[in-house]
Protein backbone atom coordinates (compact mmCIF):
# COMPACT_ATOMS: atom_id res chain seq x y z
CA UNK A 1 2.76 83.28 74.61
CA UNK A 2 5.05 85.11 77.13
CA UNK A 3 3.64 85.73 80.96
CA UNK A 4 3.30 89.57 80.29
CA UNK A 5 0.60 88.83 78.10
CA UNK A 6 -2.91 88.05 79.59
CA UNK A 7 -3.52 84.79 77.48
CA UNK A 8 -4.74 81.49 78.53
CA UNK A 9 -3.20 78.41 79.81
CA UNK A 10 -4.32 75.05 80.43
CA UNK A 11 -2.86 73.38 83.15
CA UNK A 12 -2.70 69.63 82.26
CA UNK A 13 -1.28 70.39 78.50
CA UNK A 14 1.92 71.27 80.18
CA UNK A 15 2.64 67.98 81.64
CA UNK A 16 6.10 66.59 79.96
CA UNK A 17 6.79 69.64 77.75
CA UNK A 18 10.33 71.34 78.30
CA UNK A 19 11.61 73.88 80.09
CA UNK A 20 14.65 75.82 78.98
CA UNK A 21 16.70 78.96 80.29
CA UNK A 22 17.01 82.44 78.35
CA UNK A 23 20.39 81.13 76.10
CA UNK A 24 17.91 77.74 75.06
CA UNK A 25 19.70 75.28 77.48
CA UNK A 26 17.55 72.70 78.77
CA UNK A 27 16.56 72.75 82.59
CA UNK A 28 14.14 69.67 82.90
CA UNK A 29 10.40 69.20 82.38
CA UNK A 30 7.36 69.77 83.57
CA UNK A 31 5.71 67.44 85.81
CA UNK A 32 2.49 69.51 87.36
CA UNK A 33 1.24 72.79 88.73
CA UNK A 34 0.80 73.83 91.67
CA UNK A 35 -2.33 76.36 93.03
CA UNK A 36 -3.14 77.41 96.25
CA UNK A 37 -6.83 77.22 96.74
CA UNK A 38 -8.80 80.13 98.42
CA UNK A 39 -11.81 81.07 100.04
CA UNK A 40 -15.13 81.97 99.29
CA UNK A 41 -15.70 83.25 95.36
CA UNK A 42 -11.68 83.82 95.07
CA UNK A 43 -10.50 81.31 92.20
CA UNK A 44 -7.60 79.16 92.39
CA UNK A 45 -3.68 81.21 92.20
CA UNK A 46 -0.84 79.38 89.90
CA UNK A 47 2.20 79.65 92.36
CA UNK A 48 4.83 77.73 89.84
CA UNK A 49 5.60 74.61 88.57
CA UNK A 50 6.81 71.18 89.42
CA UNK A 51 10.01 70.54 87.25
CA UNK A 52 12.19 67.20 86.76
CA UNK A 53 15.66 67.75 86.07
CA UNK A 54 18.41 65.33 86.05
CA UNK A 55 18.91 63.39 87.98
CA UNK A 56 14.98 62.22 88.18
CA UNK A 57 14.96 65.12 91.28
CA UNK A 58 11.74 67.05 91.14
CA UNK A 59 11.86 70.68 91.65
CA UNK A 60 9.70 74.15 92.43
CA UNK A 61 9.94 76.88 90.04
CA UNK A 62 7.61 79.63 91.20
CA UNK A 63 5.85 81.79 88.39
CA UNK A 64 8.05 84.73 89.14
CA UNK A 65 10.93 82.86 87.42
CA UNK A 66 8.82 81.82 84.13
CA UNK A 67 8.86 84.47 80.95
CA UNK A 68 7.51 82.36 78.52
CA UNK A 69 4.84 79.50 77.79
CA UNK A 70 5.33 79.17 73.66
CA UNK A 71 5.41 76.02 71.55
CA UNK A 72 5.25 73.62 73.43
CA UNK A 73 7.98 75.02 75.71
CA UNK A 74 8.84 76.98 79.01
CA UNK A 75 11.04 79.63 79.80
CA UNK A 76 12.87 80.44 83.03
CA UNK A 77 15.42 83.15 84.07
CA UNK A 78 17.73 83.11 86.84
CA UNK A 79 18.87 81.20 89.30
CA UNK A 80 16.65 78.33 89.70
CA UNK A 81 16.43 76.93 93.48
CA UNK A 82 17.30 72.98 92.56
CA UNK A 83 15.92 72.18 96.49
CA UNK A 84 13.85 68.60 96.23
CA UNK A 85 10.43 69.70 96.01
CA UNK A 86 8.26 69.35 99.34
CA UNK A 87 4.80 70.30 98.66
CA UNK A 88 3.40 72.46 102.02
CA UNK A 89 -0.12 72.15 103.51
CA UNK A 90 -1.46 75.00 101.50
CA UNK A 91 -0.88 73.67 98.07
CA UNK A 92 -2.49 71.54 96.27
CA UNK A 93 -1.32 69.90 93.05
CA UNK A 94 -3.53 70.28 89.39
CA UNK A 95 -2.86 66.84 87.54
CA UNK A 96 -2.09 64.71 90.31
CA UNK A 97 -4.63 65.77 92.91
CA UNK A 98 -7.43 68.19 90.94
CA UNK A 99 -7.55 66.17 87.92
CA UNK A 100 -10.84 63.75 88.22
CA UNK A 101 -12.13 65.47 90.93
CA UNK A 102 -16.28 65.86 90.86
CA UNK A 103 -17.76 69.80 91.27
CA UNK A 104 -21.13 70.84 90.80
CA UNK A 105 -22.57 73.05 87.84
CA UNK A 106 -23.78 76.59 89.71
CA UNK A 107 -26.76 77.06 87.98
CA UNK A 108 -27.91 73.51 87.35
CA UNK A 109 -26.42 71.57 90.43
CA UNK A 110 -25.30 68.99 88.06
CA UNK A 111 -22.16 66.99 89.26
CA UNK A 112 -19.42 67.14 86.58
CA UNK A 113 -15.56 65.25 86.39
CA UNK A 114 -12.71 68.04 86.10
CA UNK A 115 -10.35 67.45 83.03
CA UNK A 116 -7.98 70.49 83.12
CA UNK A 117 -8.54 74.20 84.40
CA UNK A 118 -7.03 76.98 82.53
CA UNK A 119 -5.11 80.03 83.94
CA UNK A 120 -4.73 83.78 82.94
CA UNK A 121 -2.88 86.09 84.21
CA UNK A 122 -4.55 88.71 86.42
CA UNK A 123 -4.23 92.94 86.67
CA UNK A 124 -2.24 92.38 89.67
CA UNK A 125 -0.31 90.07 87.81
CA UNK A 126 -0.99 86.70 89.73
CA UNK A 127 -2.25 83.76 87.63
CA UNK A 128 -5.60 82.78 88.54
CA UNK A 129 -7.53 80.10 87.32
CA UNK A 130 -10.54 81.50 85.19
CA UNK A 131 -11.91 78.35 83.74
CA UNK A 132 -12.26 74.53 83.61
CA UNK A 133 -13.01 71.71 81.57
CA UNK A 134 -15.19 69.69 82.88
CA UNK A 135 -17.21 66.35 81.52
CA UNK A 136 -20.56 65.43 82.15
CA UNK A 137 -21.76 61.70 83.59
CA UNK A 138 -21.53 59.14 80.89
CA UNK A 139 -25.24 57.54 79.65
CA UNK A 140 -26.96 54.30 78.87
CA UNK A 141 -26.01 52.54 75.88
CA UNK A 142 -23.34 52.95 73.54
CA UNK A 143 -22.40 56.48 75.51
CA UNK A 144 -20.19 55.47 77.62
CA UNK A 145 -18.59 58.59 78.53
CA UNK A 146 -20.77 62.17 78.88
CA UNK A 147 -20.02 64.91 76.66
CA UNK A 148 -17.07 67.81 77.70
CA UNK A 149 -17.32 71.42 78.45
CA UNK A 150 -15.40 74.82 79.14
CA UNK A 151 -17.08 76.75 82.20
CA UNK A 152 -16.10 79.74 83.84
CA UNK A 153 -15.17 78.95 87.25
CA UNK A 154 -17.42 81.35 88.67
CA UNK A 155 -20.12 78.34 87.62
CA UNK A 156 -18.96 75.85 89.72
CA UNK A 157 -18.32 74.67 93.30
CA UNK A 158 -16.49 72.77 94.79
CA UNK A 159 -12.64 73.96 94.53
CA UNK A 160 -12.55 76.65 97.41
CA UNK A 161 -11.71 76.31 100.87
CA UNK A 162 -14.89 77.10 103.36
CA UNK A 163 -15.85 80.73 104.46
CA UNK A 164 -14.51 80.14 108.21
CA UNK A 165 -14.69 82.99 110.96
CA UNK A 166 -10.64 82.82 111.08
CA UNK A 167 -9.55 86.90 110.98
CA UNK A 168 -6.82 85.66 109.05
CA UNK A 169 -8.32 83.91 105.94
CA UNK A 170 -11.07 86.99 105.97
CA UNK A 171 -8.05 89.79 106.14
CA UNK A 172 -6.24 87.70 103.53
CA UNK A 173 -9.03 87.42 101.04
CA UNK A 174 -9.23 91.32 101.46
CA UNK A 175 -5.46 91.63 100.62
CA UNK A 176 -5.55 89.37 97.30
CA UNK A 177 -6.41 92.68 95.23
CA UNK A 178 -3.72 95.21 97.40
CA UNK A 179 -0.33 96.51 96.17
CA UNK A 180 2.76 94.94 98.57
CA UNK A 181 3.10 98.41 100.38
CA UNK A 182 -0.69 98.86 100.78
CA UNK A 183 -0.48 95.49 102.63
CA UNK A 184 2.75 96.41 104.36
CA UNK A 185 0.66 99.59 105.64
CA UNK A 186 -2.24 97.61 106.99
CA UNK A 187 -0.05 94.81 108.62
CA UNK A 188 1.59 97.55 110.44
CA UNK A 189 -1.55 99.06 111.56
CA UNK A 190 -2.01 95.26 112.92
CA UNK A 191 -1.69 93.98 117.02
CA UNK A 192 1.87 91.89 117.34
CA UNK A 193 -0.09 88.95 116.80
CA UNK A 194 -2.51 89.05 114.63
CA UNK A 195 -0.13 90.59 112.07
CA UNK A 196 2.53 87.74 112.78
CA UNK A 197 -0.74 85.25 112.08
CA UNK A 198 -1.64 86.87 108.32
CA UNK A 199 2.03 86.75 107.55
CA UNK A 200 2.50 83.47 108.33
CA UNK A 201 -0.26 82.84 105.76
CA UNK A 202 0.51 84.93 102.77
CA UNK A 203 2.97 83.04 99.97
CA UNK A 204 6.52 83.19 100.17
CA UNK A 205 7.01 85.63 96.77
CA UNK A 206 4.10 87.51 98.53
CA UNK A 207 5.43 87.97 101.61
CA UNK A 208 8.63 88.46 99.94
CA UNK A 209 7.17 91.68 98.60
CA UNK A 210 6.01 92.87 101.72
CA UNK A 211 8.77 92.41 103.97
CA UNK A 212 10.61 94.45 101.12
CA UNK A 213 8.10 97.40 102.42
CA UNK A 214 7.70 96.88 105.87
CA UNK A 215 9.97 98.81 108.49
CA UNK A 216 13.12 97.04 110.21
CA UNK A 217 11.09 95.71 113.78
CA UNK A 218 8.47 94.40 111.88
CA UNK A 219 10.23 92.15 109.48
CA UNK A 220 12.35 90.87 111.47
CA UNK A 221 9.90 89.97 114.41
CA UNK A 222 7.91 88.66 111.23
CA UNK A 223 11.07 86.87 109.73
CA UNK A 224 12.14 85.58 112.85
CA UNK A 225 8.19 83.48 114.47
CA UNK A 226 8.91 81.18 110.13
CA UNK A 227 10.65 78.00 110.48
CA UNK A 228 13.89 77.84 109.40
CA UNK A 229 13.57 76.42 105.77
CA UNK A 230 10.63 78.55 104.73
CA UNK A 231 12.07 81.65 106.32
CA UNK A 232 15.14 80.74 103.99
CA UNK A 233 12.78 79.94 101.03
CA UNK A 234 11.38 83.75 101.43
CA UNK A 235 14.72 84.80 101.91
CA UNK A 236 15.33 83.91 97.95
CA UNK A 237 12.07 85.32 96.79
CA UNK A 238 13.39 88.84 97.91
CA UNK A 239 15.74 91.15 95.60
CA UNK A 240 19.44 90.15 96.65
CA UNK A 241 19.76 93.88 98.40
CA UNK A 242 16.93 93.67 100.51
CA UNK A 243 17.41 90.07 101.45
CA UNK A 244 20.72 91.26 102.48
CA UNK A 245 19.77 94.17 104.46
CA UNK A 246 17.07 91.96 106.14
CA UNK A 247 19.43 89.34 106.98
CA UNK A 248 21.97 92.30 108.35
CA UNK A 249 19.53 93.40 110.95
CA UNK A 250 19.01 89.39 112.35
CA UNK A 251 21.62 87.93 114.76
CA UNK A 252 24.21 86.88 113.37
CA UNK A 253 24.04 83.09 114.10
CA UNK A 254 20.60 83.21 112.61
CA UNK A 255 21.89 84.87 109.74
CA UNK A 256 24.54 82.47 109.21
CA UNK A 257 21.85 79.37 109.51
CA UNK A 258 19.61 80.85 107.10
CA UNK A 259 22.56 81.55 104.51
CA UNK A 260 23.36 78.00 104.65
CA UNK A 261 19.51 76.84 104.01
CA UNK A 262 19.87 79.22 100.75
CA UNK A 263 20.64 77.97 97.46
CA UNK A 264 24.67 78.35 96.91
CA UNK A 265 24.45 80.90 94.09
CA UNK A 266 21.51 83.07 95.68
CA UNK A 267 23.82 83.05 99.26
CA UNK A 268 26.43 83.51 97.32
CA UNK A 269 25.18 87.45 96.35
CA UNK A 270 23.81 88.07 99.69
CA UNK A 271 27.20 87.43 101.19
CA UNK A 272 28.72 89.94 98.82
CA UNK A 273 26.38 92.07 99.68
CA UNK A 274 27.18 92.10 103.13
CA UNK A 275 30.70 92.59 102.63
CA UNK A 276 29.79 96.51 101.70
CA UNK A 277 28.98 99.49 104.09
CA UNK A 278 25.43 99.92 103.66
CA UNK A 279 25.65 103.06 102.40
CA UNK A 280 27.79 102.51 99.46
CA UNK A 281 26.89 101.80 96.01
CA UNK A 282 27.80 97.78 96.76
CA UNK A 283 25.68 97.90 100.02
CA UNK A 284 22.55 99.67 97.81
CA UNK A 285 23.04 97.59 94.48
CA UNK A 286 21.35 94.57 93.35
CA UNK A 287 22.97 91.97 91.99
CA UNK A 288 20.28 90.83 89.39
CA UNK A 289 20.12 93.78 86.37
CA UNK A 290 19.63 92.81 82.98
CA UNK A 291 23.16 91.29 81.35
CA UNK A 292 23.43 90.44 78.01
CA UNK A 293 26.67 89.10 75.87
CA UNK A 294 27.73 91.08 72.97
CA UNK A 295 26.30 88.75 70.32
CA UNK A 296 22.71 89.60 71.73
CA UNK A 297 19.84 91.12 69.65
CA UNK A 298 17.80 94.32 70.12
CA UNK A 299 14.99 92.07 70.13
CA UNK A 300 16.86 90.08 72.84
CA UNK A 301 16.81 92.89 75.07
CA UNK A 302 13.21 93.88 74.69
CA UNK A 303 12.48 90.11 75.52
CA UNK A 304 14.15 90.60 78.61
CA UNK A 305 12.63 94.06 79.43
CA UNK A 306 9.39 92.72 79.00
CA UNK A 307 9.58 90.86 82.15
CA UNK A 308 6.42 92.46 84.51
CA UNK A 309 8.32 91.54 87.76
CA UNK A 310 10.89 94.00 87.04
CA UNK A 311 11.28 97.27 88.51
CA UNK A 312 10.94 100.63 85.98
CA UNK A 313 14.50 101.45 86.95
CA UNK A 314 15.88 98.23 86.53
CA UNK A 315 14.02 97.63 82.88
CA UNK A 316 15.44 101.37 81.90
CA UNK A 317 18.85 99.51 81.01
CA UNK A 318 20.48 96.60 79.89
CA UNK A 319 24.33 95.79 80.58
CA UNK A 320 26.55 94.35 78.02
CA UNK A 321 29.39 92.24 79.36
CA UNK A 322 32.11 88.98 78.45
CA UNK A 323 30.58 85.87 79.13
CA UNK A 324 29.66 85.02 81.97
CA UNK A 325 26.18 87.14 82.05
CA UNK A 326 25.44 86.41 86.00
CA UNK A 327 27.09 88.88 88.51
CA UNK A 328 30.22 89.03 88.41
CA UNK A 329 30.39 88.94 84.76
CA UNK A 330 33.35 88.75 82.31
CA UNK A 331 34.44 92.40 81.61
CA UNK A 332 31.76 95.30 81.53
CA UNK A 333 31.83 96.43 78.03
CA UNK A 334 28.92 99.49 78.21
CA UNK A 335 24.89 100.01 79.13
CA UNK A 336 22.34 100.33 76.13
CA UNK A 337 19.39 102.26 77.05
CA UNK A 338 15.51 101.55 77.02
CA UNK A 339 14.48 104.17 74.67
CA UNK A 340 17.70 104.08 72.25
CA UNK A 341 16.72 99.94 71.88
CA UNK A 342 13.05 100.88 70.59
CA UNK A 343 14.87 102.94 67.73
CA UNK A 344 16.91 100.27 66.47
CA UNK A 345 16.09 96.91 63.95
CA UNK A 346 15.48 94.00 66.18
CA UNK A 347 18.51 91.93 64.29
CA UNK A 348 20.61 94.64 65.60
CA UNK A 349 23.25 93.38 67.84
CA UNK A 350 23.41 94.89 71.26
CA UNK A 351 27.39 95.30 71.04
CA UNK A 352 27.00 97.96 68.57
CA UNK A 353 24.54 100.78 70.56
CA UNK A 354 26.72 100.42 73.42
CA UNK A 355 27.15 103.82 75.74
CA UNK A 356 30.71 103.88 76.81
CA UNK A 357 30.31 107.55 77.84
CA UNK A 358 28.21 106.35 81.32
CA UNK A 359 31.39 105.59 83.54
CA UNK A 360 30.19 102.69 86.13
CA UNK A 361 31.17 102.87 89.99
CA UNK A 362 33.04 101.10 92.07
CA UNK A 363 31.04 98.73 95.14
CA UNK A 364 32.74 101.34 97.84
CA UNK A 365 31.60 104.50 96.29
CA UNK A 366 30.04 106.43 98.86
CA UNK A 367 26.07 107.61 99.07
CA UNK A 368 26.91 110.95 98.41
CA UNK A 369 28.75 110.37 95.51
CA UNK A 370 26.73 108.42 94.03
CA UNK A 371 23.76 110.56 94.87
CA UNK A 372 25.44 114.10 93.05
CA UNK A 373 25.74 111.17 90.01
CA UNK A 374 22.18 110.28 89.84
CA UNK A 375 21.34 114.06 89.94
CA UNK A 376 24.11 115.56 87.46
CA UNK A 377 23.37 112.95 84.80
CA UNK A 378 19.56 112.72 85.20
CA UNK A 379 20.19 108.81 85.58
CA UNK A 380 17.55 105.71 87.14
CA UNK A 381 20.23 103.48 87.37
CA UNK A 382 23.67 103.08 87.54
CA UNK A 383 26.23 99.97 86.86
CA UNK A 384 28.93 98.94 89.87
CA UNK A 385 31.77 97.05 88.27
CA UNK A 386 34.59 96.03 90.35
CA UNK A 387 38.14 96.64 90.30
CA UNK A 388 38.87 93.98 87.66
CA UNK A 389 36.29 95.77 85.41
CA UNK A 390 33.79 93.05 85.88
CA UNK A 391 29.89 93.90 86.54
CA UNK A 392 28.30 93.23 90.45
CA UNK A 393 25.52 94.77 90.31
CA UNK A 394 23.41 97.90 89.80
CA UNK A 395 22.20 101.08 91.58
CA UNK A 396 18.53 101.78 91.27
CA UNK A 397 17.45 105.26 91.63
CA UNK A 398 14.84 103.51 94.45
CA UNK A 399 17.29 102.14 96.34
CA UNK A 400 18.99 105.60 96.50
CA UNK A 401 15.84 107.09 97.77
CA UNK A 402 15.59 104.45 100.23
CA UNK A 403 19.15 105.07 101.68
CA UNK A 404 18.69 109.09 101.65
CA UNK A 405 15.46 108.50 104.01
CA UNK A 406 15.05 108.42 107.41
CA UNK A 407 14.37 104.86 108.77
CA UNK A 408 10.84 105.73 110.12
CA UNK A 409 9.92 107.53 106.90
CA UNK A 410 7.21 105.13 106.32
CA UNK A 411 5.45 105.48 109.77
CA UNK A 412 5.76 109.28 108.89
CA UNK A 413 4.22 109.02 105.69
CA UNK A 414 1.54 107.08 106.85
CA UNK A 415 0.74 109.73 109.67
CA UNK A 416 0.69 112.81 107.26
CA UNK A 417 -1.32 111.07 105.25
CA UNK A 418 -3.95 109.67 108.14
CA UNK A 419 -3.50 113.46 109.24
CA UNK A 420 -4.23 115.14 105.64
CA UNK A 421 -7.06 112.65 105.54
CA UNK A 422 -8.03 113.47 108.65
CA UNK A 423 -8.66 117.45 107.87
C-alpha cells in the first residue's frame, strides 16, 4: 500500500512493525501515531509516527517522509530528523493515549470502548482518520466482553476538541480544505496579530508550506514571534532553497542559532546554500531531486516519482549518479526523463536510458544563463553538478520563475485579481 494511494490504515496494527529506508536498510520501529485532534465535525489528522531506533531513542517521523505502508513494513525517504521525540500540547498519541478511551454512538447515544481508528488519505493529501473500531459494554453471564464494530467517525463523539469562540481555531478549521498559497493569501489579508496567532497554530509541515508562499516581511515577522526549537523544526519541513532564503533574510545571529538547532545533514544543505549568490543556479537549486545509482530499475524510478509531495518539475526527472545518492553525490553520470521511463520494461536498469546530451551547470551560473537554458531547450529542470563532476542539486523551472519576479509580485497579483474581480 504506498501513501499515494487512498487506502486504509489502522493505527494500532502498526505498533512494532519495521521501518526501513528506500535501499531496504533498517531505521527502527514503530512505536505509535500521532494525530492532532480538531474541532467541531473535522476528524482526527495523522501527522507521523513515533519510531525507536537504536539506541532505545524514540523519534518523530512526520507523514511527509513515509512512501510506503506494505507487508507489514514502513518506508521512509530522506533525511530522517533523529531529535528525541517531545510530544507538544497539540498532539495527542493513538495507542498510548486514544486506545480504551469511551465515545458515544451518534445515533444511539450508546457509550462504546475505542480499539483502533483507521486512516485514509484525503484529496488534499492529509491523512485523516475516517473510522474506528469500537466495542460495545460487556453483558451478564458468560459474555464477558461486548461485541466489536467498525463506525464511521462521523457516528461518534467524543474525539474533537470543543467549538470555542477563539478566531483562531474558527479561521483554522476554515483553512483545513485550502491550498498553501490560498492560505498564504488570506494570512496576508490578516491584522499583525491575528495572523501571527493562526500561524502559531497551524503544523509545522503546514506552516512550512505557507511560509514557502508568503512574502519576505511576513515570514520572517512570522518566523521570528516561534520559539527557538520549533522555529528550527519548521525550518526542516521547508525545501532546502527556501529554508535557505528564509534563513538569509533573518539576522544573522538568529540564523546561526537556528542552524545549530537543525539536524547536521539538513544544516548541512542550507549552509551550502548560502554560500551562493542568490541569483545563481546554486542560490535557486534544491538540494533534494530524485538520485538514483546506476544499478536502479525503471520501476525504481517510478516508485520514487510516485511520491505526491513532490513538485511536477522535480518528478519530471531522475538523476543517475556514483554512490553516494544524497547531494553531493559520487560522479553525475546523466538525467533519465519522466516520459522516456514509462516506455521502458520495469527490470530495465536506469544506467542504460541515461541522457548524456543535457549538459548540467555549475552552482555559480548566473540567472540569465540559466534562464536562455530553460527557454532554448524547452527544459523544467535542470541538474547543478560541481566542479568535481559531483551532483548538488537541481534547478526547477519554479524556482526560476520565482527569481525572474519582482519581490512584491504576489501583493500585485492579488490586487489585479481583487481588481478584475472587482469589475
Amino acid at each position: 500500500m504506498t501513501t499515494g494511494a487512498a487506502s486504509r490504515v489502522f493505527l494500532a496494527r502498526l505498533a512494532g512493525i519495521r521501518v526501513f529506508d528506500p535501499n531496504g536498510d533498517p531505521v527502527g520501529k514503530v512505536r505509535d501515531a500521532i494525530v492532532v485532534l480538531r474541532i467541531g465535525a473535522n476528524p482526527p489528522r495523522l501527522t507521523g509516527l513515533v519510531v525507536e531506533v537504536q539506541p532505545r531513542r524514540r523519534i518523530f517521523v512526520p507523514m511527509t517522509k513515509v512512501t510506503a505502508i506494505d507487508a507489514g513494513q514502513v518506508i521512509v525517504t530522506g533525511t530522517v530528523n533523529l531529535r528525541r521525540f517531545e510530544k507538544r500540547s497539540n498532539e495527542t498519541l493513538v495507542i498510548a493515549e486514544l486506545l480504551d478511551r469511551t465515545v458515544d454512538l451518534t445515533e444511539t447515544g450508546e457509550r462504546v470502548s475505542v480499539l483502533d481508528m483507521a486512516v485514509e488519505r484525503s484529496a488534499s493529501r492529509d491523512w485523516v482518520v475516517t473510522q474506528l473500531f469500537v466495542r460495545k459494554p460487556g453483558g451478564g453471564g458468560l459474555r464477558r466482553r461486548g461485541s466489536t464494530m467498525v463506525v464511521d467517525w462521523e457516528d461518534v463523539t467524543g474525539l474533537s476538541l470543543p467549538v470555542v469562540n477563539q478566531p483562531a481555531e474558527q479561521l483554522l478549521s476554515r483553512m483545513d480544505t485550502m491550498r498553501a498559497a490560498d492560505v498564504a493569501q488570506v494570512l496576508q489579508d490578516l491584522p499583525a496579530k491575528r495572523r501571527i496567532e493562526v500561524a502559531r497554530h497551524l503544523e509545522d509541515e503546514r506552516l512550512a508550506d505557507v511560509l514557502e508562499e508568503l512574502p519576505e516581511d511576513e515570514r520572517v515577522e512570522i518566523v521570528q514571534t516561534l520559539e527557538a526549537e520549533r522555529a528550527a523544526d519548521v525550518l526542516e519541513e521547508m525545501d532546502p532553497d527556501d529554508a535557505a532564503d528564509l534563513l538569509g533574510e533573518l539576522p544573522p545571529e538568529q540564523a546561526a542559532d537556528l542552524l545549530g538547532r537543525m539536524e547536521p545533514d539538513e544544516a548541512d544543505d542550507i549552509r551550502r546554500l548560502l554560500s551562493y549568490d542568490d541569483l545563481s543556479a546554486g542560490g535557486m537549486m534544491t538540494t533534494e531531486p530524485i538520485v538514483l545509482p546506476p544499478d536502479a530499475t525503471v520501476a525504481d524510478a517510478l516508485a520514487r516519482i510516485r511520491n505526491p509531495d513532490l513538485s511536477p518539475a522535480l518528478a519530471s526527472q531522475v538523476y543517475v549518479t556514483r554512490p553516494p545518492t544524497e547531494t553531493p553525490t559520487g560522479r553525475y553520470l546523466g538525467t533519465c526523463h519522466f516520459q522516456q521511463l514509462l516506455r521502458e520494461p520495469p527490470a530495465t536498469l536506469v544506467s542504460a536510458l541515461v541522457d548524456t546530451n543535457l549538459v548540467p551547470v555549475g552552482p555559480q551560473t548566473p540567472l540569465d544563463v540559466v534562464t536562455r537554458y530553460f527557454a532554448a531547450y524547452n527544459l523544467v529542470a535542470l541538474p547543478v553538478v560541481d566542479e568535481n563532476g559531483h551532483l548538488i542539486g537541481a534547478v526547477t523551472v519554479d524556482d526560476v520563475i520565482d527569481h525572474m519576479l519582482p519581490e512584491d509580485w504576489r501583493d500585485t497579483d492579488a490586487e489585479a485579481a481583487a481588481g478584475a474581480s472587482g469589475g
